[in-house]
PDB file of N, CA and C in Angstrom:
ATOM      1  N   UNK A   1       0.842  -1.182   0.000  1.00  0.00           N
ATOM      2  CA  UNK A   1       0.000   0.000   0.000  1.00  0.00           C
ATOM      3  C   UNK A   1       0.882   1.237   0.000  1.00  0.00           C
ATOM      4  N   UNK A   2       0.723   2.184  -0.835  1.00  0.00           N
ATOM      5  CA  UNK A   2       1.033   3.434  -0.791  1.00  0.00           C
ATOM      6  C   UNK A   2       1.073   3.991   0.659  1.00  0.00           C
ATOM      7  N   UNK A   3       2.200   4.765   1.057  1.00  0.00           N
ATOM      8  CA  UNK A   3       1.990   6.155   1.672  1.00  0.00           C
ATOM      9  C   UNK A   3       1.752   6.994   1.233  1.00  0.00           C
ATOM     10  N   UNK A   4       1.038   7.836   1.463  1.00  0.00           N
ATOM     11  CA  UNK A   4      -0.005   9.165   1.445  1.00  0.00           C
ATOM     12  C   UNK A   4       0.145  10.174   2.504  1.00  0.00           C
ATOM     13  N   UNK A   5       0.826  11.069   1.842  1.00  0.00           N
ATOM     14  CA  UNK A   5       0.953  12.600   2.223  1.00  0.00           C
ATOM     15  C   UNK A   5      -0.411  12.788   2.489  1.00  0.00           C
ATOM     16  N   UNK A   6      -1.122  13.429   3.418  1.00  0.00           N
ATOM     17  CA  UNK A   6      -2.091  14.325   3.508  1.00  0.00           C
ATOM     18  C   UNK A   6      -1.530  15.774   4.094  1.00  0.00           C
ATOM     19  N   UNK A   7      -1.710  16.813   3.242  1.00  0.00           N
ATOM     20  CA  UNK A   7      -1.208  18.337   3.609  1.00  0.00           C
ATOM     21  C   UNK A   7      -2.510  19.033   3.541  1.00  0.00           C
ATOM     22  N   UNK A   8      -2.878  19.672   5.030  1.00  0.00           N
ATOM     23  CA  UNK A   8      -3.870  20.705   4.600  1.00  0.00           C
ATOM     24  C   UNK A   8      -3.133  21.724   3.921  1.00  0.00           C
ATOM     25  N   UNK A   9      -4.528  22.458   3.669  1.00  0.00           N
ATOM     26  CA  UNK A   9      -4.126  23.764   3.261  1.00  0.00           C
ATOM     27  C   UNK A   9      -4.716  24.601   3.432  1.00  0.00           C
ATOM     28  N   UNK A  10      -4.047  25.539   4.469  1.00  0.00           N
ATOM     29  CA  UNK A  10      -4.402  26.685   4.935  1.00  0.00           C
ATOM     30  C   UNK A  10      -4.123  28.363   4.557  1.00  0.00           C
ATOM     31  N   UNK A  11      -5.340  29.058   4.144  1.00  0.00           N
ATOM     32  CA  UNK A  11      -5.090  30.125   3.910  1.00  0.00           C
ATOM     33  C   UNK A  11      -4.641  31.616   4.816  1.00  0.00           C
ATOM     34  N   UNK A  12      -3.592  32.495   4.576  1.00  0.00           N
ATOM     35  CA  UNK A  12      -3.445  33.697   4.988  1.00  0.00           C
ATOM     36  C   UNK A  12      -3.667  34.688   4.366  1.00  0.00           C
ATOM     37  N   UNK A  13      -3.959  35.560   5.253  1.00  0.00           N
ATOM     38  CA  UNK A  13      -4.093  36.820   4.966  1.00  0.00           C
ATOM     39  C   UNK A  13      -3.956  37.984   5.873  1.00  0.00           C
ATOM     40  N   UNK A  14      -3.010  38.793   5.877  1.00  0.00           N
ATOM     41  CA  UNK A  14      -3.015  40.536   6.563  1.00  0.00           C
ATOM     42  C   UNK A  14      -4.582  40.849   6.609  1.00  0.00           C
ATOM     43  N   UNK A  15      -4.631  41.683   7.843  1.00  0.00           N
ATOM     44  CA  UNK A  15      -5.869  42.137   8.024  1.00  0.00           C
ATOM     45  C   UNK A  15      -6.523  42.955   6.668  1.00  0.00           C
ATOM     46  N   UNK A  16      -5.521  43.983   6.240  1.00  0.00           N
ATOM     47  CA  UNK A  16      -6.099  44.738   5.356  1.00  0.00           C
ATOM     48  C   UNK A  16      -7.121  44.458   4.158  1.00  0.00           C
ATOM     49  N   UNK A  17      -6.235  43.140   3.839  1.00  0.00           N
ATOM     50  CA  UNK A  17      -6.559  42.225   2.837  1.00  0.00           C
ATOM     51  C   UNK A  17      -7.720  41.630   3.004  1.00  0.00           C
ATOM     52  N   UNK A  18      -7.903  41.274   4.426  1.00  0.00           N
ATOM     53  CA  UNK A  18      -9.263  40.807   4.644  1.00  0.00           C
ATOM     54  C   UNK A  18     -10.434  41.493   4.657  1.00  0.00           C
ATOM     55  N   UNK A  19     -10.061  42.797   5.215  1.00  0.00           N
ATOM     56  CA  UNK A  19     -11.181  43.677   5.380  1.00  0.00           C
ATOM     57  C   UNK A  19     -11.997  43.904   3.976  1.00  0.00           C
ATOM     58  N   UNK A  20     -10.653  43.980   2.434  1.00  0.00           N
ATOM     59  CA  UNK A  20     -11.427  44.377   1.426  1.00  0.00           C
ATOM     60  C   UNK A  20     -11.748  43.439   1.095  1.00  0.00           C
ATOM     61  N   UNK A  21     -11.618  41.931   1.191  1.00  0.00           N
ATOM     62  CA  UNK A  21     -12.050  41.260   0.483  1.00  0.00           C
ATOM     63  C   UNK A  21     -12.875  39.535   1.947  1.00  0.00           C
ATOM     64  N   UNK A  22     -13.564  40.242   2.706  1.00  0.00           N
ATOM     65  CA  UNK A  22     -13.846  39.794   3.191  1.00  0.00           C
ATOM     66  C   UNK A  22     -15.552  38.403   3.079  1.00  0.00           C
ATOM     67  N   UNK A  23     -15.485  39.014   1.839  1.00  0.00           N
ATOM     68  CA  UNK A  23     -16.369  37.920   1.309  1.00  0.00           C
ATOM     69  C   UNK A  23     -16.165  36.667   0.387  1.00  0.00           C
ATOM     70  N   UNK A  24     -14.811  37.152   0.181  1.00  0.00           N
ATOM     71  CA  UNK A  24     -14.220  35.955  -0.777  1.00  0.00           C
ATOM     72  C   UNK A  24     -13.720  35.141   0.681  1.00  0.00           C
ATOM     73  N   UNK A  25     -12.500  35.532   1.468  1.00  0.00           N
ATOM     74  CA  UNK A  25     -12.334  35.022   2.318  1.00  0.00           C
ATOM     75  C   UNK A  25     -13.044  34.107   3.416  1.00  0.00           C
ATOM     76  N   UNK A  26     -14.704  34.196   3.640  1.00  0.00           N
ATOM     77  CA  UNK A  26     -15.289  33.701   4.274  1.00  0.00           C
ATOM     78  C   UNK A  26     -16.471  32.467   3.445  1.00  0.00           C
ATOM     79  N   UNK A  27     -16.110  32.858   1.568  1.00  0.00           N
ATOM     80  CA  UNK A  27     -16.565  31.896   1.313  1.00  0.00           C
ATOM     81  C   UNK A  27     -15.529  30.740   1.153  1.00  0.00           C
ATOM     82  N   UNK A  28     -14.567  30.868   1.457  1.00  0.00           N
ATOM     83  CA  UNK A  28     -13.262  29.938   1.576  1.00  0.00           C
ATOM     84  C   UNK A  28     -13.766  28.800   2.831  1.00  0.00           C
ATOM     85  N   UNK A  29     -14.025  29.875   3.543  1.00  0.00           N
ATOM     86  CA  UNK A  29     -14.101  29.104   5.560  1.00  0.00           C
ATOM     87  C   UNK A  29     -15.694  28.430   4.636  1.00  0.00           C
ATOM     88  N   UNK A  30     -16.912  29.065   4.649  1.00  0.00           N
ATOM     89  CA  UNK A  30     -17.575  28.028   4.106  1.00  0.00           C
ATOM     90  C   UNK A  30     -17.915  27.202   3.356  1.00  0.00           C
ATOM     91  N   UNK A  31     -16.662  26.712   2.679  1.00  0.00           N
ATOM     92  CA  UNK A  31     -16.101  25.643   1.710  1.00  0.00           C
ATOM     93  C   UNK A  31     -15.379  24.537   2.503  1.00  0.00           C
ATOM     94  N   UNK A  32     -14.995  24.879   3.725  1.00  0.00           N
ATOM     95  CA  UNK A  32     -14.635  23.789   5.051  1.00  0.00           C
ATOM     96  C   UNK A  32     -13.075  24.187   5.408  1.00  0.00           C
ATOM     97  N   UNK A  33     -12.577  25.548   4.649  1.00  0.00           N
ATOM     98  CA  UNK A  33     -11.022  25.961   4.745  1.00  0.00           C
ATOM     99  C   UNK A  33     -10.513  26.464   5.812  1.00  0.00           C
ATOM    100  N   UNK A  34      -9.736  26.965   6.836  1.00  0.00           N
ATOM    101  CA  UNK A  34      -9.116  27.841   7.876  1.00  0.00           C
ATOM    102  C   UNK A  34      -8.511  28.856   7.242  1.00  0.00           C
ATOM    103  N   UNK A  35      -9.103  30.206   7.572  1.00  0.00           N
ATOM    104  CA  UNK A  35      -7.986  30.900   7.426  1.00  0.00           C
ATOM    105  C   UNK A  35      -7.261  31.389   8.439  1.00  0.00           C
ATOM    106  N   UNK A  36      -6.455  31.392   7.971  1.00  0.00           N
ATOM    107  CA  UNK A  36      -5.568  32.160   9.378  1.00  0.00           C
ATOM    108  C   UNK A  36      -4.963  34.045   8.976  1.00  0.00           C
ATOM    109  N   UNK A  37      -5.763  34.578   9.812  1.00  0.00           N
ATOM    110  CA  UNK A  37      -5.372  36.188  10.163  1.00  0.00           C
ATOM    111  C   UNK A  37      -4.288  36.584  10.279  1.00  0.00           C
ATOM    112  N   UNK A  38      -3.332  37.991   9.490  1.00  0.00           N
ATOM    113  CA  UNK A  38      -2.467  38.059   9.865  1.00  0.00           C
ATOM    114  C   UNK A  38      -2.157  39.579  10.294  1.00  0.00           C
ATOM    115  N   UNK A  39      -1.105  40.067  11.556  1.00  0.00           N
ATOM    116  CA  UNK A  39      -0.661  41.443  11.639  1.00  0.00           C
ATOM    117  C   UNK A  39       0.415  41.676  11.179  1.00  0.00           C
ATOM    118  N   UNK A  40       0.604  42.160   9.814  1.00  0.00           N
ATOM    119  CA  UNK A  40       2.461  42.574   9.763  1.00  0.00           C
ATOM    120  C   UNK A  40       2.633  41.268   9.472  1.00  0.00           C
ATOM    121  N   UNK A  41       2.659  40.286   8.799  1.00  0.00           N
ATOM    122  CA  UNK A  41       2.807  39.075   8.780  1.00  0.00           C
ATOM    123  C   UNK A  41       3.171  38.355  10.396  1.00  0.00           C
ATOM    124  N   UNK A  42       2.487  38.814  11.088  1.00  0.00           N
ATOM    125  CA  UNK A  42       2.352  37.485  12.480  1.00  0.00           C
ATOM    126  C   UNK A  42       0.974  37.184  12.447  1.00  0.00           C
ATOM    127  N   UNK A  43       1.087  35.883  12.938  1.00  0.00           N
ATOM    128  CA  UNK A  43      -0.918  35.409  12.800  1.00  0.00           C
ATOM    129  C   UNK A  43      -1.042  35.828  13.875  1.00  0.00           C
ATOM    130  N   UNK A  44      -2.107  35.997  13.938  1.00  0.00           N
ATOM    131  CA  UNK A  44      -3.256  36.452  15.430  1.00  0.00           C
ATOM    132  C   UNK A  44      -3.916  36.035  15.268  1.00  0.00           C
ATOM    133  N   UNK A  45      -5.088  35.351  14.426  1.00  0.00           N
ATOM    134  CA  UNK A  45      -6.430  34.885  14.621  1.00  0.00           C
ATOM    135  C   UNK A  45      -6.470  33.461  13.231  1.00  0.00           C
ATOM    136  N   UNK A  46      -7.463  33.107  13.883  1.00  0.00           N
ATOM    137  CA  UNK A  46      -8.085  31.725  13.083  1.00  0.00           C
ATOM    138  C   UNK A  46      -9.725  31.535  12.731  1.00  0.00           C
ATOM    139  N   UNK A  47      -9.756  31.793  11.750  1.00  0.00           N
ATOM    140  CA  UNK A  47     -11.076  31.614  11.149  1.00  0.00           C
ATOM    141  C   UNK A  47     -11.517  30.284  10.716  1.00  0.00           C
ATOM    142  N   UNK A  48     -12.447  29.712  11.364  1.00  0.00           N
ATOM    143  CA  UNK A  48     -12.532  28.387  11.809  1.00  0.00           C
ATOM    144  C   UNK A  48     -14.009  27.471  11.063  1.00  0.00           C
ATOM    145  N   UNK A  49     -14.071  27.173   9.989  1.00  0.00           N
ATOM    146  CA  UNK A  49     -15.719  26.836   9.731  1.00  0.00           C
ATOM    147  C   UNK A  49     -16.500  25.909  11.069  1.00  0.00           C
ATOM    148  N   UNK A  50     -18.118  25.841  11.348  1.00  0.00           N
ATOM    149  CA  UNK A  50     -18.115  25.726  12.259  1.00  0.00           C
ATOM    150  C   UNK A  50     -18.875  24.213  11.348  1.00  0.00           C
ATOM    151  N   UNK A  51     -18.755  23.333  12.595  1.00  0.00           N
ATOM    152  CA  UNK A  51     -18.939  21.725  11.674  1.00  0.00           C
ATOM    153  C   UNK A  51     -20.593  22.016  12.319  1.00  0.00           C
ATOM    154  N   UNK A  52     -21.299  21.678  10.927  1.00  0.00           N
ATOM    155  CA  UNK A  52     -23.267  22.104  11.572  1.00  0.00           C
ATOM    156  C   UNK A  52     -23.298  20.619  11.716  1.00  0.00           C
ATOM    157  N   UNK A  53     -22.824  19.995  11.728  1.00  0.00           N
ATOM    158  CA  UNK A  53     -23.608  18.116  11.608  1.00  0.00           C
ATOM    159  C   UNK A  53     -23.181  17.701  13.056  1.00  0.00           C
ATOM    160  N   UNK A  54     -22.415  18.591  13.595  1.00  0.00           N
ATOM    161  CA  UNK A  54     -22.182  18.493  15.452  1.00  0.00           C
ATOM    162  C   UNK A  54     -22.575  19.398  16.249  1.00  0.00           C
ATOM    163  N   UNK A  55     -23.535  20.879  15.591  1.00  0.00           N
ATOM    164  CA  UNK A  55     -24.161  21.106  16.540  1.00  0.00           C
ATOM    165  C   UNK A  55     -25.203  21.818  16.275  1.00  0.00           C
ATOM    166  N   UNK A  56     -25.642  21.554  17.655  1.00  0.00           N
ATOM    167  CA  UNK A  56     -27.734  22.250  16.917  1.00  0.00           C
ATOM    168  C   UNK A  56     -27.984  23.424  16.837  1.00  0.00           C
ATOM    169  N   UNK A  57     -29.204  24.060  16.496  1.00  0.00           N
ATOM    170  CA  UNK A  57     -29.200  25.369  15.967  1.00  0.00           C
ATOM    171  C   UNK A  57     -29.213  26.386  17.103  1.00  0.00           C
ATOM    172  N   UNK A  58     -29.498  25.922  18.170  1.00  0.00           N
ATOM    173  CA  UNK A  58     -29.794  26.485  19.322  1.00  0.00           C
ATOM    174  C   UNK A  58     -28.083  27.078  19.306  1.00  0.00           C
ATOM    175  N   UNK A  59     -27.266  26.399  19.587  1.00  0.00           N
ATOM    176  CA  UNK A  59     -26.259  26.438  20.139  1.00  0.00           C
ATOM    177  C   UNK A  59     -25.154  27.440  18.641  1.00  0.00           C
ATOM    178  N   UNK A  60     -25.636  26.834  17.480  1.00  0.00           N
ATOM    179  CA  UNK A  60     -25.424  27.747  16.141  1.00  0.00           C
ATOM    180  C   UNK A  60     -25.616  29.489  16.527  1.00  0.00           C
ATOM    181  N   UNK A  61     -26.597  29.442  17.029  1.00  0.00           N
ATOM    182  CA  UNK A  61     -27.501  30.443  16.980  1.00  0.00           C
ATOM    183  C   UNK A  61     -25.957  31.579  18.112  1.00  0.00           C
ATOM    184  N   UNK A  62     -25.874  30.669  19.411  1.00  0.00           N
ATOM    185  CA  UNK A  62     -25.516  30.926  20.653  1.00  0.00           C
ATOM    186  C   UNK A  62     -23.814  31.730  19.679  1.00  0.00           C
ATOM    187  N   UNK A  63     -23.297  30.988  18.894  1.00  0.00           N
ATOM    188  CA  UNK A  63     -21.901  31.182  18.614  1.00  0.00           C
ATOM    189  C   UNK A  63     -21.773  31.977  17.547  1.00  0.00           C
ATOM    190  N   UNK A  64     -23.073  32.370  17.165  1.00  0.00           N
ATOM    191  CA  UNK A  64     -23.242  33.342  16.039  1.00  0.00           C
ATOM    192  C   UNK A  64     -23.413  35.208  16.813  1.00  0.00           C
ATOM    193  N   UNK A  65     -23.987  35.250  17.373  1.00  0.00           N
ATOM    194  CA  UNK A  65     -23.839  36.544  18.323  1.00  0.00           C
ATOM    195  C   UNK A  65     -23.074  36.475  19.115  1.00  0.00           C
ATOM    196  N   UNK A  66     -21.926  35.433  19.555  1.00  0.00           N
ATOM    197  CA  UNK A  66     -20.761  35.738  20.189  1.00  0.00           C
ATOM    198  C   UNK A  66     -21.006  35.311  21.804  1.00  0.00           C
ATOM    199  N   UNK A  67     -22.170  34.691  22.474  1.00  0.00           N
ATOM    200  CA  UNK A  67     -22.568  34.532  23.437  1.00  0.00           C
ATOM    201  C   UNK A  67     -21.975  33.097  23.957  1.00  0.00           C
ATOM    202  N   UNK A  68     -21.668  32.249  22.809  1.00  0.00           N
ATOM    203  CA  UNK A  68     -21.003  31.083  23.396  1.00  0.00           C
ATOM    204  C   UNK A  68     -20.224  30.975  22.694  1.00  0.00           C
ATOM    205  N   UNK A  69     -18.898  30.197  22.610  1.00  0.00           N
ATOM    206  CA  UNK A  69     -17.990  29.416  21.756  1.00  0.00           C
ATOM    207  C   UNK A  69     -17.914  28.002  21.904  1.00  0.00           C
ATOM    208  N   UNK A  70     -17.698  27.432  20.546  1.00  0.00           N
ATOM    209  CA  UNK A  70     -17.244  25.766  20.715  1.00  0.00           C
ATOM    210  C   UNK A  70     -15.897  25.235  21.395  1.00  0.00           C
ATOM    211  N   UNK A  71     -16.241  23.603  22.165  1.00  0.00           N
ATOM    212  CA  UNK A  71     -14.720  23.673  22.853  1.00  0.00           C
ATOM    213  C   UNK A  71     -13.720  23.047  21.650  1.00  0.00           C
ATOM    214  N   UNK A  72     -12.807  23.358  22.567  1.00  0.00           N
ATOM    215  CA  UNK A  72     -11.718  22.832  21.403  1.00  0.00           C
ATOM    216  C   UNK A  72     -11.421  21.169  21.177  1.00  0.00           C
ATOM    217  N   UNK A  73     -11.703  20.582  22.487  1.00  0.00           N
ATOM    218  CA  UNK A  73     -11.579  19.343  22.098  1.00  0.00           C
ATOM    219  C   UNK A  73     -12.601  18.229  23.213  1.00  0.00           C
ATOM    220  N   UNK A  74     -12.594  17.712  22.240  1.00  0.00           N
ATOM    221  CA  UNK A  74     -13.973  16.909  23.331  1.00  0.00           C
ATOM    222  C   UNK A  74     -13.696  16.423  24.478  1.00  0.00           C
ATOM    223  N   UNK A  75     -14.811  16.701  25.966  1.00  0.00           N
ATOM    224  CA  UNK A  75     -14.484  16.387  27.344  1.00  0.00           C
ATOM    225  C   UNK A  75     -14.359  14.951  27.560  1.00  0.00           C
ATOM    226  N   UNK A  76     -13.609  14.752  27.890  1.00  0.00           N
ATOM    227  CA  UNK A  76     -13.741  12.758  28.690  1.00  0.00           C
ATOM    228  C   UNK A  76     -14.655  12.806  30.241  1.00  0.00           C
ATOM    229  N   UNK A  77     -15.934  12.317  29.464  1.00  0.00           N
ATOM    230  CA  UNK A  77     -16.914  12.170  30.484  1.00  0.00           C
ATOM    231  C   UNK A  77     -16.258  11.201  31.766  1.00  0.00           C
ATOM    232  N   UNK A  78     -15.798  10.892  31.416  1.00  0.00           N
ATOM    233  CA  UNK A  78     -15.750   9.305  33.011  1.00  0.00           C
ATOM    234  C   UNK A  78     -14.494  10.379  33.524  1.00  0.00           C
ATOM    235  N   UNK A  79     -13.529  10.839  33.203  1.00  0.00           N
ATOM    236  CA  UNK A  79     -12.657  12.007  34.306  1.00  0.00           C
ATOM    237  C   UNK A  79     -13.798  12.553  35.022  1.00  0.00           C
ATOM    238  N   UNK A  80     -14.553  13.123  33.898  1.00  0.00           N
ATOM    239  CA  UNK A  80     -15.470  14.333  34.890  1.00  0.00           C
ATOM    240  C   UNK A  80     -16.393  14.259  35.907  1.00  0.00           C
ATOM    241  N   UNK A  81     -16.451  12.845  35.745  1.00  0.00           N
ATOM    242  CA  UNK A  81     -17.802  12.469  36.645  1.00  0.00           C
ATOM    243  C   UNK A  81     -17.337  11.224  37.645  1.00  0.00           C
ATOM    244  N   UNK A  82     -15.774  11.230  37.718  1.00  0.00           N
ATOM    245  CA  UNK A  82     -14.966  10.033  38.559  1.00  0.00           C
ATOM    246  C   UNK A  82     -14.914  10.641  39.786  1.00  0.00           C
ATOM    247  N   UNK A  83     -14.878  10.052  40.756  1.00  0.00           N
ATOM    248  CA  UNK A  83     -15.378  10.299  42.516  1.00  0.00           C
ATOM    249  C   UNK A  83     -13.540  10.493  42.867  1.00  0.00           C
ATOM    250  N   UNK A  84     -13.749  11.634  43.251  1.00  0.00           N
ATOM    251  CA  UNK A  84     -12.234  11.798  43.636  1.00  0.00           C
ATOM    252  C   UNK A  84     -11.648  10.800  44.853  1.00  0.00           C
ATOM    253  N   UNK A  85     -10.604  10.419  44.653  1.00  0.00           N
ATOM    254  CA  UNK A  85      -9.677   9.679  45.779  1.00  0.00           C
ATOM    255  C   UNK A  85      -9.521   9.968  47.235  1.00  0.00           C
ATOM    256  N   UNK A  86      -9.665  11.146  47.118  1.00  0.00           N
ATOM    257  CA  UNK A  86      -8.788  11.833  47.887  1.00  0.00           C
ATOM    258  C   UNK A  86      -9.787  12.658  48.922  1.00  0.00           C
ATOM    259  N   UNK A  87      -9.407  12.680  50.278  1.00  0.00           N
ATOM    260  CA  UNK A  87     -10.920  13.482  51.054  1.00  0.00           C
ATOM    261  C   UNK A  87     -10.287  14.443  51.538  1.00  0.00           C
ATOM    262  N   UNK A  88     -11.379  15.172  52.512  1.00  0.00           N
ATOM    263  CA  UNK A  88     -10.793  16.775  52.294  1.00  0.00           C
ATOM    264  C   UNK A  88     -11.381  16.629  53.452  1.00  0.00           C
ATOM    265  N   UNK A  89     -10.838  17.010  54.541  1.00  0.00           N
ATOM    266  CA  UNK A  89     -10.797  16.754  55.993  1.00  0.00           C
ATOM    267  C   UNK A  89     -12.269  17.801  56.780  1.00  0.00           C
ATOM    268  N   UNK A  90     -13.145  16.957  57.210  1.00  0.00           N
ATOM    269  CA  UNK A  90     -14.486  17.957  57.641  1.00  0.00           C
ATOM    270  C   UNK A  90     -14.348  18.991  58.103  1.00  0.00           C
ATOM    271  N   UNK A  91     -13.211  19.667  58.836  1.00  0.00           N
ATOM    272  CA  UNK A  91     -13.054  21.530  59.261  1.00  0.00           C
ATOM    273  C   UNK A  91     -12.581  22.214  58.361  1.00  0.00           C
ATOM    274  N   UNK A  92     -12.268  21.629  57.314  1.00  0.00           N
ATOM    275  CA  UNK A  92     -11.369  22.412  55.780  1.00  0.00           C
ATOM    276  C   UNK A  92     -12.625  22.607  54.800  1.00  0.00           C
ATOM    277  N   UNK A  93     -13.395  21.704  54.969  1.00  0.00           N
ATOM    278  CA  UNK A  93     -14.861  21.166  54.144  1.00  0.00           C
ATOM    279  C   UNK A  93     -16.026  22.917  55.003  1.00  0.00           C
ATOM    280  N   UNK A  94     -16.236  22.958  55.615  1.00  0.00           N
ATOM    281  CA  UNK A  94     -16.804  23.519  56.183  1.00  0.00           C
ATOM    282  C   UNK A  94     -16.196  25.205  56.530  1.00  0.00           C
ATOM    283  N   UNK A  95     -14.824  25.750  56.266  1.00  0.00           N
ATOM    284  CA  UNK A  95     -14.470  26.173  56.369  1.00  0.00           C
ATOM    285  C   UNK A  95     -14.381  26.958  54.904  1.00  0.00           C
ATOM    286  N   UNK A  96     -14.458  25.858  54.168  1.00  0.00           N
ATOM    287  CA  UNK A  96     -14.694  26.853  52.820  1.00  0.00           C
ATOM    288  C   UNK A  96     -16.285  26.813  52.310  1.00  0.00           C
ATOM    289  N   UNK A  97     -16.617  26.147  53.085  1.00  0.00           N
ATOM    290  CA  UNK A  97     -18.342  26.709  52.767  1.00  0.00           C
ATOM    291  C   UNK A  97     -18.963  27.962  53.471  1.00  0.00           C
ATOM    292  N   UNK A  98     -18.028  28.393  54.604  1.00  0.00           N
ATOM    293  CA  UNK A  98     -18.159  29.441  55.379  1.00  0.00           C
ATOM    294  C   UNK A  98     -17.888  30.272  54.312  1.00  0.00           C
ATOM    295  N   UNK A  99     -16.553  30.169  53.647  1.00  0.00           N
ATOM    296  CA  UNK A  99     -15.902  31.570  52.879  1.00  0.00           C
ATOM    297  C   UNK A  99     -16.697  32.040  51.694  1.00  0.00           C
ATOM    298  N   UNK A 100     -17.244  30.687  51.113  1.00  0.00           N
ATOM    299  CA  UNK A 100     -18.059  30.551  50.020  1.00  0.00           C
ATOM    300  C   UNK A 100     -18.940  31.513  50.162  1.00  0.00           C
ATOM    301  N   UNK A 101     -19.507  31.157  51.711  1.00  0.00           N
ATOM    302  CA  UNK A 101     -20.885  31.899  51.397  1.00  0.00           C
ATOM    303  C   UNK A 101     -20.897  33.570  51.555  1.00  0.00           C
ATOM    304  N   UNK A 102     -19.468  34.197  51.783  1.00  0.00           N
ATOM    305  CA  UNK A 102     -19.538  35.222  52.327  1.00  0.00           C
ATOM    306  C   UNK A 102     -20.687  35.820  53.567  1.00  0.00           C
ATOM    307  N   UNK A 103     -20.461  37.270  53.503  1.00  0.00           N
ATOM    308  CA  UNK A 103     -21.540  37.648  54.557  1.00  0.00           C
ATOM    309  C   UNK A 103     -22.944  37.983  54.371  1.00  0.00           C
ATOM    310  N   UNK A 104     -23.174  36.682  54.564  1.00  0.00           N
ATOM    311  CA  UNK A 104     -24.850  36.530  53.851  1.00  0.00           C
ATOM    312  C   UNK A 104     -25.905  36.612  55.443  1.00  0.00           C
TER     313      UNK A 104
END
């Protein structure tokens, strides 16, 4: 069997460049491309297409006015929901539920 190169390919561009031609550039991203932003030739930003077949419109909706963002890489449920080892001694336990609650 062959080896096979796979190379993305990612586009740049200086801000300026983007600003005038910011509709060519974003029909790139919705063609499934990255571009990547540039200042002075340093990147600063990443223009990212957003995958719709992983998330619902609700949440489309949420990352479209800037109110939520997608994570970067998917959580490992069983870490998150594993019962820690380790106990936390009942006057330390209670001591930060005091602080928690401030002066309520």
């Amino acid at each position: 069997m062959a080896n096979l190169l796979y190379v993305e390919f990612m586009r740049s561009v200086n801000i300026g460049e983007l600003k005038n031609q910011l509709s060519a550039y974003l029909q790139y991203v919705r063609n499934g491309e990255e571009v990547v932003v540039r200042d002075r030739k340093k990147a600063i930003a990443r223009i990212l297409p957003i995958d719709h077949d992983t998330i619902a419109d609700d949440d489309a909706e949420l990352v479209a006015s800037g109110a939520m963002t997608l994570p970067q890489e998917q959580i490992d449920w069983d870490a998150f929901f594993s019962i820690p080892t380790e106990t936390v001694p009942g006057d330390a336990a209670v001591q930060a539920l005091i602080e928690g609650r401030g002066d309520r």
